[in-house]
PDB file of N, CA and C in Angstrom:
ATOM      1  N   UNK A   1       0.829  -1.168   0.000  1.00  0.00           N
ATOM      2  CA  UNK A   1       0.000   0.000   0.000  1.00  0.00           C
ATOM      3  C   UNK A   1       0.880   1.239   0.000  1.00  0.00           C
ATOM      4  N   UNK A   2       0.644   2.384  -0.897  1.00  0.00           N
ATOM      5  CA  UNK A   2       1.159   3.495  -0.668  1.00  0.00           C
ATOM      6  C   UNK A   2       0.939   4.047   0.452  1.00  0.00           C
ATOM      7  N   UNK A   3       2.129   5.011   0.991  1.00  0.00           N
ATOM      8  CA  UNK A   3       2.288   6.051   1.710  1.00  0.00           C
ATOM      9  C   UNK A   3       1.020   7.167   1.431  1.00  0.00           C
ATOM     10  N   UNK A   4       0.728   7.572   2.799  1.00  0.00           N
ATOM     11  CA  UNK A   4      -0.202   8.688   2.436  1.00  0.00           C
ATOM     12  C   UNK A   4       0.489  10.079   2.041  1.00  0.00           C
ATOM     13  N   UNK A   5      -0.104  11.096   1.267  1.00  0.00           N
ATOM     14  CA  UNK A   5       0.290  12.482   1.012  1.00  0.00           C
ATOM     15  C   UNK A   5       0.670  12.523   1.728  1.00  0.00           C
ATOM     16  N   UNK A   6       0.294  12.892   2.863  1.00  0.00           N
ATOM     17  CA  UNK A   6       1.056  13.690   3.768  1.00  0.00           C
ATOM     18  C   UNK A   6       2.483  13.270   4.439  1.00  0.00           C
ATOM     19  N   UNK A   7       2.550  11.984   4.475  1.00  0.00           N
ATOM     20  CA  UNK A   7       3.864  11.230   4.126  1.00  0.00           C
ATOM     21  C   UNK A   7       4.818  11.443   3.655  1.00  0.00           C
ATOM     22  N   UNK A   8       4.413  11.448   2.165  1.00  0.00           N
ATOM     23  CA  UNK A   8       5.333  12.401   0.918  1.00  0.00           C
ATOM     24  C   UNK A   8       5.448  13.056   0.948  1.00  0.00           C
ATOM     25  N   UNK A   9       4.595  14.200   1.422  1.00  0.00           N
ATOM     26  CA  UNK A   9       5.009  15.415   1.764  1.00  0.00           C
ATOM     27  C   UNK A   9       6.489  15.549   2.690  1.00  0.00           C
ATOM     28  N   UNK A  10       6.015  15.092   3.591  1.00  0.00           N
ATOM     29  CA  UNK A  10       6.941  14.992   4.733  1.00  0.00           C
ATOM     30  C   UNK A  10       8.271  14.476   4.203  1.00  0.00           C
ATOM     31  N   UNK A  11       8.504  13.412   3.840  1.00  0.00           N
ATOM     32  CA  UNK A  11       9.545  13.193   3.349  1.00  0.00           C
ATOM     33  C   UNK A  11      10.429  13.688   2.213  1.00  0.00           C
ATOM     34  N   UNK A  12       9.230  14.417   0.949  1.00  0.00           N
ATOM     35  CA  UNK A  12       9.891  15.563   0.844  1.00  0.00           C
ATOM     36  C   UNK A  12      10.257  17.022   1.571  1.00  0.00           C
ATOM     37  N   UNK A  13       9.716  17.392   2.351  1.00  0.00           N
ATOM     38  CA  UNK A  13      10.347  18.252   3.003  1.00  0.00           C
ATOM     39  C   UNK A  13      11.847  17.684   3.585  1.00  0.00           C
ATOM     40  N   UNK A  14      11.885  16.653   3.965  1.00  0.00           N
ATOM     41  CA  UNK A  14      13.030  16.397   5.091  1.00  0.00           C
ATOM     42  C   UNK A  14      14.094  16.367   3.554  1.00  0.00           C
ATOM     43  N   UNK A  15      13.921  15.702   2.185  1.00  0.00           N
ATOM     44  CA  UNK A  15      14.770  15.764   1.423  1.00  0.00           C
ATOM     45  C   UNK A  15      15.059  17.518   0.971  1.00  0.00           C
ATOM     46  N   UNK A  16      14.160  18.073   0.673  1.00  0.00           N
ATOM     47  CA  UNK A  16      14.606  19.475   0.863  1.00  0.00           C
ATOM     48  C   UNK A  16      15.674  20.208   1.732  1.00  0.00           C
ATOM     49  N   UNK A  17      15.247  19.684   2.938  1.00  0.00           N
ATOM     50  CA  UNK A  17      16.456  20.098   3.739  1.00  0.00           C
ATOM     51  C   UNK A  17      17.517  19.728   4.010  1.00  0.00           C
ATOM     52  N   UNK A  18      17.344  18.530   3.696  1.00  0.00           N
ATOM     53  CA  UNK A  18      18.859  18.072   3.380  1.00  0.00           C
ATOM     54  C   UNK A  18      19.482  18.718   2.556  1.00  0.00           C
ATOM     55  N   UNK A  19      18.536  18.660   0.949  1.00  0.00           N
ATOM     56  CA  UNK A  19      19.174  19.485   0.165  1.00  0.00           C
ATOM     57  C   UNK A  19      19.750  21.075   0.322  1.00  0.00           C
ATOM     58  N   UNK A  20      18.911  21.754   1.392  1.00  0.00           N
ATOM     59  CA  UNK A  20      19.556  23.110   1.718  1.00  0.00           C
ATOM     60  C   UNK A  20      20.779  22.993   2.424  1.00  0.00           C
ATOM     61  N   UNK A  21      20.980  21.918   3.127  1.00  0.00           N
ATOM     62  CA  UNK A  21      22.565  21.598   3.997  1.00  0.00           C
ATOM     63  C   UNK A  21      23.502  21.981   3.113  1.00  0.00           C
ATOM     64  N   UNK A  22      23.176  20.694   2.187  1.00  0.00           N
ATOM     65  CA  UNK A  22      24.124  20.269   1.155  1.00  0.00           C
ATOM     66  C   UNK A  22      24.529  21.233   0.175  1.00  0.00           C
ATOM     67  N   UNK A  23      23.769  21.909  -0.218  1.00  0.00           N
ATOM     68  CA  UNK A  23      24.203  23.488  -0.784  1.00  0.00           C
ATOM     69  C   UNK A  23      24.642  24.616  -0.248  1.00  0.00           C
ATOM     70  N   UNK A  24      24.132  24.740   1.275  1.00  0.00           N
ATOM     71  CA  UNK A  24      24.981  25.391   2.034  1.00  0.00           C
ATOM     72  C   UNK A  24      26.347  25.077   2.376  1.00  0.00           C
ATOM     73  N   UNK A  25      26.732  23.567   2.671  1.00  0.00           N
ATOM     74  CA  UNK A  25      27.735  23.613   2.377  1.00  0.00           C
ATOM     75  C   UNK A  25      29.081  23.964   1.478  1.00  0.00           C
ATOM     76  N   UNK A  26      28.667  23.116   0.426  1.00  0.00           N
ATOM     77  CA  UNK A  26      28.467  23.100  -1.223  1.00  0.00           C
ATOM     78  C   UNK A  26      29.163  24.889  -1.310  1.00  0.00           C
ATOM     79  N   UNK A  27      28.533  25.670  -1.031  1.00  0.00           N
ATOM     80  CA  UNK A  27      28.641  27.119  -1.401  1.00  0.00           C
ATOM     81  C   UNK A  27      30.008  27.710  -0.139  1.00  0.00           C
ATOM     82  N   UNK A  28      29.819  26.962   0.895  1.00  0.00           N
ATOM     83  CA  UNK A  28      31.280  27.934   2.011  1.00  0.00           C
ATOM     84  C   UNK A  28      32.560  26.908   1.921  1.00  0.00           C
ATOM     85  N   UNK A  29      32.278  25.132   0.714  1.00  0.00           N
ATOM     86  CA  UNK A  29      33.323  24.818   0.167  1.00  0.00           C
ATOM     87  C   UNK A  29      34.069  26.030  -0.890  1.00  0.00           C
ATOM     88  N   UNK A  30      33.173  26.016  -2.085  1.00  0.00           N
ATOM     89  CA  UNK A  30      33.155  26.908  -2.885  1.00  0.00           C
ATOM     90  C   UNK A  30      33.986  28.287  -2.263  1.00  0.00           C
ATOM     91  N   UNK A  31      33.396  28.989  -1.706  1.00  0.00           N
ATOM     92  CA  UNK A  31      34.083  30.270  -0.899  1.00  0.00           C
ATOM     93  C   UNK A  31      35.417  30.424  -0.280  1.00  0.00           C
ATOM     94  N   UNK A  32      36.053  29.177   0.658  1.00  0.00           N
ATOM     95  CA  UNK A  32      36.921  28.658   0.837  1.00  0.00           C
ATOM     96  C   UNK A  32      37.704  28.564  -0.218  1.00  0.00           C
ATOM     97  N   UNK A  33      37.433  27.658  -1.437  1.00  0.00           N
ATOM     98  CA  UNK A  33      38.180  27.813  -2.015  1.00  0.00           C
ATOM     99  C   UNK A  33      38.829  28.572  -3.495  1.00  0.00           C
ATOM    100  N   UNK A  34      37.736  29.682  -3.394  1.00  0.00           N
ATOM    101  CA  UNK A  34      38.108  31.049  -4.083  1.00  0.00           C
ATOM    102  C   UNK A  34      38.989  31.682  -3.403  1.00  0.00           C
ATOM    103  N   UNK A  35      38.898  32.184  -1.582  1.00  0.00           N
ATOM    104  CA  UNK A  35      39.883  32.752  -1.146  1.00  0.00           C
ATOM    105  C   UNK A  35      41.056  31.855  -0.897  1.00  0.00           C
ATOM    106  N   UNK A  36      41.256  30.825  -1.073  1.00  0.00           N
ATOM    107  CA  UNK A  36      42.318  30.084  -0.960  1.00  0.00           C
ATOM    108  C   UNK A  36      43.184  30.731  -2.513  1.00  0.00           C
ATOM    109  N   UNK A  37      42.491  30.411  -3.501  1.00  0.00           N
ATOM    110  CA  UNK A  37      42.817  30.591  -5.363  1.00  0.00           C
ATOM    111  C   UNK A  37      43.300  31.982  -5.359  1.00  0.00           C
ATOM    112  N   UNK A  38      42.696  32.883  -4.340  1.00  0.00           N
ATOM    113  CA  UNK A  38      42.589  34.517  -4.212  1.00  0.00           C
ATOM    114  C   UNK A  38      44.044  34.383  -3.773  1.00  0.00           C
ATOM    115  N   UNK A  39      44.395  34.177  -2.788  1.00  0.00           N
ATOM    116  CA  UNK A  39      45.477  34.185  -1.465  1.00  0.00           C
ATOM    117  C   UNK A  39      46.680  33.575  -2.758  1.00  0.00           C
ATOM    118  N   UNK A  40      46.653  32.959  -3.336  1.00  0.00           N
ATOM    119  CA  UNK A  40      47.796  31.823  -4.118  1.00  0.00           C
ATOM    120  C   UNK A  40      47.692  33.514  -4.850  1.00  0.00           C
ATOM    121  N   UNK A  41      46.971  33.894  -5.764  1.00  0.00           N
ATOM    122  CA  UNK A  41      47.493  34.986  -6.863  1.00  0.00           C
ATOM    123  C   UNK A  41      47.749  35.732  -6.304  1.00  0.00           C
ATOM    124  N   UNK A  42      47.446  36.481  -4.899  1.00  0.00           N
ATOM    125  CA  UNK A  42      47.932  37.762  -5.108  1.00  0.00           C
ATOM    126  C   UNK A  42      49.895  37.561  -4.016  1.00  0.00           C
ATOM    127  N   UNK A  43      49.710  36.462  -3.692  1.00  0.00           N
ATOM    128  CA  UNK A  43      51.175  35.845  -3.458  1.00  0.00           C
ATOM    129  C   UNK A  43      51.611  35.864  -4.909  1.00  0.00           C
ATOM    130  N   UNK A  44      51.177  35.654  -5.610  1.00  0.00           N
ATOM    131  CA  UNK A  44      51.939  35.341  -6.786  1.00  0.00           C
ATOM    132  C   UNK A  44      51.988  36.843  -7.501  1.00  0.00           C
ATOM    133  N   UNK A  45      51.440  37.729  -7.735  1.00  0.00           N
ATOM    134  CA  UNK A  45      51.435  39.046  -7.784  1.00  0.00           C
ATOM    135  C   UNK A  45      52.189  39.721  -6.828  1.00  0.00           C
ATOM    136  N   UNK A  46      52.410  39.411  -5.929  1.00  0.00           N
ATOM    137  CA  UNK A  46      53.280  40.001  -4.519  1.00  0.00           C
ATOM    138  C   UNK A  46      54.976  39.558  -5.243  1.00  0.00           C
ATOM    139  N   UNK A  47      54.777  38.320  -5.648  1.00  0.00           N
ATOM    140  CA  UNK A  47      56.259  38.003  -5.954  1.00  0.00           C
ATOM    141  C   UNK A  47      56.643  38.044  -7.367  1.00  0.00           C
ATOM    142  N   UNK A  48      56.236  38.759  -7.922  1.00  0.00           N
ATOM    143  CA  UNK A  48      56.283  39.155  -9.321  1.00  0.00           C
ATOM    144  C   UNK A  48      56.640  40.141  -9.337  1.00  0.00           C
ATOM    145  N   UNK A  49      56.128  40.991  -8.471  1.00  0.00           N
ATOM    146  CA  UNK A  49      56.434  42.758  -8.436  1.00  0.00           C
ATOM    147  C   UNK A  49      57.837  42.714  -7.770  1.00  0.00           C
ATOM    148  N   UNK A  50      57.589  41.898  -6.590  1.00  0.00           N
ATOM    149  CA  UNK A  50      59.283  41.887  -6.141  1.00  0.00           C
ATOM    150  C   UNK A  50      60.116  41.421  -6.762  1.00  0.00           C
ATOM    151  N   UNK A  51      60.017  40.465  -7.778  1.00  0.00           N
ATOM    152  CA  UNK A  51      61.006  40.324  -8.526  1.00  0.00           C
ATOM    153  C   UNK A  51      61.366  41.291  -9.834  1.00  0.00           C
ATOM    154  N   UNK A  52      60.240  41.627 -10.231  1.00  0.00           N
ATOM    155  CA  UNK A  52      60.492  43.294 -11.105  1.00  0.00           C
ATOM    156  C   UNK A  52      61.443  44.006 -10.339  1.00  0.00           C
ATOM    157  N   UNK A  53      60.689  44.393  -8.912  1.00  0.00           N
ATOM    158  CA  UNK A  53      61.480  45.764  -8.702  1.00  0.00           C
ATOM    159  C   UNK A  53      63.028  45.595  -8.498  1.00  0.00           C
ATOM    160  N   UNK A  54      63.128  43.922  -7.829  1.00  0.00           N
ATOM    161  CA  UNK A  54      65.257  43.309  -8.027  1.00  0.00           C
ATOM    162  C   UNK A  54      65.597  43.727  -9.423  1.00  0.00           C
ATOM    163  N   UNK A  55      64.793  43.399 -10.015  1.00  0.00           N
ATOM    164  CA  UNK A  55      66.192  43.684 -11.684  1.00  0.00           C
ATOM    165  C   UNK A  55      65.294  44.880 -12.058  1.00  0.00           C
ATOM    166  N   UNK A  56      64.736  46.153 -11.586  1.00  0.00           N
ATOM    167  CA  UNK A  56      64.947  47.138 -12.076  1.00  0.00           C
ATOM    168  C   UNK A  56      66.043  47.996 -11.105  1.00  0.00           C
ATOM    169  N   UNK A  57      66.224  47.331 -10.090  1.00  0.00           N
ATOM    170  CA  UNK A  57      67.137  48.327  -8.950  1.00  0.00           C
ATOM    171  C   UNK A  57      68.566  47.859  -9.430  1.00  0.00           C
ATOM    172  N   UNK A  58      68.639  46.595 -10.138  1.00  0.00           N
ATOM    173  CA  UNK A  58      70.460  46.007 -10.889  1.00  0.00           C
ATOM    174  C   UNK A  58      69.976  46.716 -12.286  1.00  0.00           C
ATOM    175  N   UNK A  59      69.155  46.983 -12.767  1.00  0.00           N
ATOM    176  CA  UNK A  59      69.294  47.788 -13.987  1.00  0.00           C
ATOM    177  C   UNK A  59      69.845  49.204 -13.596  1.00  0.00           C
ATOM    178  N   UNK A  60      68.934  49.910 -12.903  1.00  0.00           N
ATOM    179  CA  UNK A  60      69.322  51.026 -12.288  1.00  0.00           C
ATOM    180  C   UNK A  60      70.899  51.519 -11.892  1.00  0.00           C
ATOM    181  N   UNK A  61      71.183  50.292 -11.385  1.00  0.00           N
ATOM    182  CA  UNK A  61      72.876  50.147 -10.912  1.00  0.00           C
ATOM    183  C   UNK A  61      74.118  50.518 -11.599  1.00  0.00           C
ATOM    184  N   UNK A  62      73.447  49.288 -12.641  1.00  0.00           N
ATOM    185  CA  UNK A  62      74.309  49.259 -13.837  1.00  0.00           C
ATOM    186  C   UNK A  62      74.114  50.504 -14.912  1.00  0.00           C
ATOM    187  N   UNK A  63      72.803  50.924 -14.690  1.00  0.00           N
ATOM    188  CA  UNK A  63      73.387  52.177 -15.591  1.00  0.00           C
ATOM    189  C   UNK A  63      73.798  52.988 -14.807  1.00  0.00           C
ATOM    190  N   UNK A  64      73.619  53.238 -13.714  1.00  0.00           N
ATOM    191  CA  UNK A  64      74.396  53.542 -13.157  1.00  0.00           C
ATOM    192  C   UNK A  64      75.911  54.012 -13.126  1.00  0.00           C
ATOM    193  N   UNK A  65      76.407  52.749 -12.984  1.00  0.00           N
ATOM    194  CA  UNK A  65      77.643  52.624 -12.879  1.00  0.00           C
ATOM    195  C   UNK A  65      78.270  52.677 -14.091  1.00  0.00           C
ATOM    196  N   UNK A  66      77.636  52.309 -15.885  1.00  0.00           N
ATOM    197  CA  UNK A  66      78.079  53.174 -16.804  1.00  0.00           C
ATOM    198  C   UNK A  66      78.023  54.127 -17.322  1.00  0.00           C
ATOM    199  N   UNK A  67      77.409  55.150 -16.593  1.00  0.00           N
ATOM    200  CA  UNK A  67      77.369  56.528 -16.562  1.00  0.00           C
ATOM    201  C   UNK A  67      78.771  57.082 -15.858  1.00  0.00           C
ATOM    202  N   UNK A  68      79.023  56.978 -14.712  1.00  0.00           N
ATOM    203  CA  UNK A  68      79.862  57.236 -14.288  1.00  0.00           C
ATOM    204  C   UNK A  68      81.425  56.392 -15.030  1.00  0.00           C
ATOM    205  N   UNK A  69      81.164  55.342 -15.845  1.00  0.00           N
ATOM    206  CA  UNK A  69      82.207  55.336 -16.193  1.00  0.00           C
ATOM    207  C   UNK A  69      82.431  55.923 -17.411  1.00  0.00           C
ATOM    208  N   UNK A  70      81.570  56.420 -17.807  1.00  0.00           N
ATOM    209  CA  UNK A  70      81.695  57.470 -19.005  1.00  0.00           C
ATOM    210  C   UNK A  70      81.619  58.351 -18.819  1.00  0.00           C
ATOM    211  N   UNK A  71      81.450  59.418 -17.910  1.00  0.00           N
ATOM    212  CA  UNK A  71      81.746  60.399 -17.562  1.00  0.00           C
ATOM    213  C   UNK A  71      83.434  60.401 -16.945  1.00  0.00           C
ATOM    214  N   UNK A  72      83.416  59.383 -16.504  1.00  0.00           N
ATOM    215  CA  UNK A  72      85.400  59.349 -15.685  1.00  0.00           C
ATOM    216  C   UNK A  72      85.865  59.778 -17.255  1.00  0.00           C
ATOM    217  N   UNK A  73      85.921  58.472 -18.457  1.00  0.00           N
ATOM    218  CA  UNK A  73      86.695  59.024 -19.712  1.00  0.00           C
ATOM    219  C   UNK A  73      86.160  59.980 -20.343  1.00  0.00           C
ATOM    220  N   UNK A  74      85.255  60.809 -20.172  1.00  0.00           N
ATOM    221  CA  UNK A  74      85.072  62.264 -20.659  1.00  0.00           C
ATOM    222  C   UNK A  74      86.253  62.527 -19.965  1.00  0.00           C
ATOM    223  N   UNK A  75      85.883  62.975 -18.339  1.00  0.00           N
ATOM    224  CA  UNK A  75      86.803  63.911 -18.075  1.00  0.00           C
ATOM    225  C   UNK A  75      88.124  63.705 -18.301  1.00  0.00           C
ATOM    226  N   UNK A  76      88.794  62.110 -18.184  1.00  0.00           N
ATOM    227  CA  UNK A  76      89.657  61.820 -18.414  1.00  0.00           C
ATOM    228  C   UNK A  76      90.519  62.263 -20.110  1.00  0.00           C
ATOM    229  N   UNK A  77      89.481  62.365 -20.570  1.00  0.00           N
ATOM    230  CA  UNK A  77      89.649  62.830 -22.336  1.00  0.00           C
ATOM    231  C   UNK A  77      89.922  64.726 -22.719  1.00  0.00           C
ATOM    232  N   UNK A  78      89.227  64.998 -21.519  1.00  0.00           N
ATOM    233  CA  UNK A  78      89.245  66.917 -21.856  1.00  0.00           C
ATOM    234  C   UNK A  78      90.242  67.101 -21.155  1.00  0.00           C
ATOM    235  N   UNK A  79      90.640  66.593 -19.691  1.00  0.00           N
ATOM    236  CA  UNK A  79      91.683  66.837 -19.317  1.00  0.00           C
ATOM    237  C   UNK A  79      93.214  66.118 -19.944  1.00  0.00           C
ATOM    238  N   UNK A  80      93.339  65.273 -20.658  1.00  0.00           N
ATOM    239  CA  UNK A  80      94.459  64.675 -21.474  1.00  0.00           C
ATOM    240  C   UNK A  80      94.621  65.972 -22.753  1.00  0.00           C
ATOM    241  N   UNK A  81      93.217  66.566 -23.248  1.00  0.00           N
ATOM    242  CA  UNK A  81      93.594  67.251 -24.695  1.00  0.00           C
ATOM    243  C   UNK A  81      92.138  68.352 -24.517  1.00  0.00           C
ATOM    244  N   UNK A  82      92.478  69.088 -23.643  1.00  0.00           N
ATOM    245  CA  UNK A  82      91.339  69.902 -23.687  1.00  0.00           C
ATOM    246  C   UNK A  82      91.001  71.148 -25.179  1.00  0.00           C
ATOM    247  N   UNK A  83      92.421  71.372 -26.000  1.00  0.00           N
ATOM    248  CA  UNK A  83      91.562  72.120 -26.937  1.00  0.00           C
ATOM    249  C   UNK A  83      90.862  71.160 -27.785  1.00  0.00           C
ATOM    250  N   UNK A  84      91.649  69.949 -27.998  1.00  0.00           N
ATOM    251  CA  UNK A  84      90.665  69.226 -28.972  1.00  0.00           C
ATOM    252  C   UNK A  84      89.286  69.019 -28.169  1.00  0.00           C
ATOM    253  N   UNK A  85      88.923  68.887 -26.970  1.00  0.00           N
ATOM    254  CA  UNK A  85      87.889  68.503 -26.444  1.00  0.00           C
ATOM    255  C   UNK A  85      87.302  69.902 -26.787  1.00  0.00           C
ATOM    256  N   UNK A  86      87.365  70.817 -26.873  1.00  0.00           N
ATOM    257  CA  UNK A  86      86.851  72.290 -26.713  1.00  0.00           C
ATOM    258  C   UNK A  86      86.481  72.480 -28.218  1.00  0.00           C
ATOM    259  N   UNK A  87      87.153  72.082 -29.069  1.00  0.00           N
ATOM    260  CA  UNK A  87      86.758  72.233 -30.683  1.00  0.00           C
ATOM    261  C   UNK A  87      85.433  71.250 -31.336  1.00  0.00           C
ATOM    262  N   UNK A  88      85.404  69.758 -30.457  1.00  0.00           N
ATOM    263  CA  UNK A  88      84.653  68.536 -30.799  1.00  0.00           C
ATOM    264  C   UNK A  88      83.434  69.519 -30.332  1.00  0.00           C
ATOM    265  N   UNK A  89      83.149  70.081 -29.304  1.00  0.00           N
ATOM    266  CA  UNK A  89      82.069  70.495 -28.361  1.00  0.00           C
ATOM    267  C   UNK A  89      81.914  71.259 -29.122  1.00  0.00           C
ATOM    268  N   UNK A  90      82.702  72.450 -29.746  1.00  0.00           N
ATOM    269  CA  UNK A  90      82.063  74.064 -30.469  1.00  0.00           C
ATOM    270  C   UNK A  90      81.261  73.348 -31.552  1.00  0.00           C
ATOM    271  N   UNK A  91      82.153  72.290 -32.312  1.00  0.00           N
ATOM    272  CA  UNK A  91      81.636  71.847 -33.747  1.00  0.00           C
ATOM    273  C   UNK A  91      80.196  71.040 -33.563  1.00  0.00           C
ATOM    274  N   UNK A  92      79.501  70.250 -32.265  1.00  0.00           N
ATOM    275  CA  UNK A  92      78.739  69.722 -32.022  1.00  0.00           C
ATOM    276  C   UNK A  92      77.855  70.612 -31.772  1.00  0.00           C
ATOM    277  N   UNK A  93      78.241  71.619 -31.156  1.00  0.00           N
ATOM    278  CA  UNK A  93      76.844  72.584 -30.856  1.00  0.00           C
ATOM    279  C   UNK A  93      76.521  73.429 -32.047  1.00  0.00           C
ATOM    280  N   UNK A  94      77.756  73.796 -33.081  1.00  0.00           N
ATOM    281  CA  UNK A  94      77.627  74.664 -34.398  1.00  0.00           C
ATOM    282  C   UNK A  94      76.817  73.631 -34.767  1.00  0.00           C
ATOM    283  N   UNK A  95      76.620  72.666 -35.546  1.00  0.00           N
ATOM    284  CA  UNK A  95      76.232  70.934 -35.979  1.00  0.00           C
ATOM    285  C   UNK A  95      74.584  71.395 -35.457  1.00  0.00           C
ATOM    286  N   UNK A  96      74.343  70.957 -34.388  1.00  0.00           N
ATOM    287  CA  UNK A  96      73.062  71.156 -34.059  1.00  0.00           C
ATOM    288  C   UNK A  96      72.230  72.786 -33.848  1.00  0.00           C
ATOM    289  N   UNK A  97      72.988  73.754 -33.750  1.00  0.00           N
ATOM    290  CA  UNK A  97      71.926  75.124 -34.240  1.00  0.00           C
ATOM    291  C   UNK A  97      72.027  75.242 -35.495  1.00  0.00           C
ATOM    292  N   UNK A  98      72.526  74.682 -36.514  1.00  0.00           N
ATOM    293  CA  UNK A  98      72.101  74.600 -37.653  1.00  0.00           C
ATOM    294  C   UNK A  98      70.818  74.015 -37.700  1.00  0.00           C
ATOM    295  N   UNK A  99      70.860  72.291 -37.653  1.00  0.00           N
ATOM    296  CA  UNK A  99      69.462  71.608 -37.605  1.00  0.00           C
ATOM    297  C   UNK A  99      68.648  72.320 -36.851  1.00  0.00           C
ATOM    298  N   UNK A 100      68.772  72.939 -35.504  1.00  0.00           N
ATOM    299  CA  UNK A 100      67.333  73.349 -34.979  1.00  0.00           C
ATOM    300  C   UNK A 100      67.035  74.641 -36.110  1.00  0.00           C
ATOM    301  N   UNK A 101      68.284  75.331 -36.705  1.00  0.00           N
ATOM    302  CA  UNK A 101      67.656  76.571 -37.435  1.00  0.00           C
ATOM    303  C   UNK A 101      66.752  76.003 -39.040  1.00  0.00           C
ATOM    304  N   UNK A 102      67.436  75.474 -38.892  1.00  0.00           N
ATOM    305  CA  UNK A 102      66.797  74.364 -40.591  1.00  0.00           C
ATOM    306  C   UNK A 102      65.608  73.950 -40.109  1.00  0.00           C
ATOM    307  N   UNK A 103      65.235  73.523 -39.242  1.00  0.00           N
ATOM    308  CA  UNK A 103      63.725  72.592 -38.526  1.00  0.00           C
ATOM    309  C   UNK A 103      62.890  74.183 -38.551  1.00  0.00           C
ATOM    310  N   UNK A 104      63.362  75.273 -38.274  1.00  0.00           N
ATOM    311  CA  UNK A 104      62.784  76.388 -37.760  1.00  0.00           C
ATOM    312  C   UNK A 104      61.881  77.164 -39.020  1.00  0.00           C
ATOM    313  N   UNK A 105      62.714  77.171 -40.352  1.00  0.00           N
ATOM    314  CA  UNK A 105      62.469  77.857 -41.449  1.00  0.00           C
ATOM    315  C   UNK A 105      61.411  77.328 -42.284  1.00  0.00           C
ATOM    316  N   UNK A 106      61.510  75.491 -41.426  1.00  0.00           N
ATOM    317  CA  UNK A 106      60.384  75.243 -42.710  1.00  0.00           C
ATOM    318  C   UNK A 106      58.931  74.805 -42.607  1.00  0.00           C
TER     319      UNK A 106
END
């Protein structure tokens, strides 16, 4: 003999609520493990930037440090032969107010 309605009823309700458990759960698994996925990238964004900013601070360095070594053989160069250094410089700056006057006229 069948169960009466109200039976079924009942027992669907109780499966309903199970089913609300189970999706409640279901959903603060879920949540868990977005901020877990969250937490991994922005570690991984955290150590990305820090590793940018290491080799832009050894870039930095290094030009750095060939700046200054080109500036040592400048000076090292005007002071060995300063009129020739004094003539290269007049002729470089004559050289370029030409071009800016040529850029100017037309």
């Amino acid at each position: 003999m069948a169960d009466s309605p109200k039976d079924e009823i009942n027992v669907i309700r109780e499966d309903l609520g199970k089913l609300r458990q189970d999706v409640a759960e279901l959903t603060r698994a879920l949540k868990d493990v977005a901020a877990s996925r969250a937490d991994d990238a922005r570690a991984q964004v955290k150590a990305g930037v820090a590793e940018a900013r290491e080799r832009l601070k050894q870039q930095a360095s290094q030009a750095g440090e060939q700046g200054r070594e080109y500036y040592d053989a400048i000076e090292k160069q005007v002071s060995e032969r300063p009129l020739t250094s004094l003539l290269i410089s007049f002729g470089i700056g004559f050289v370029l107010a030409k071009l800016v006057d040529l850029g100017g006229r037309r």
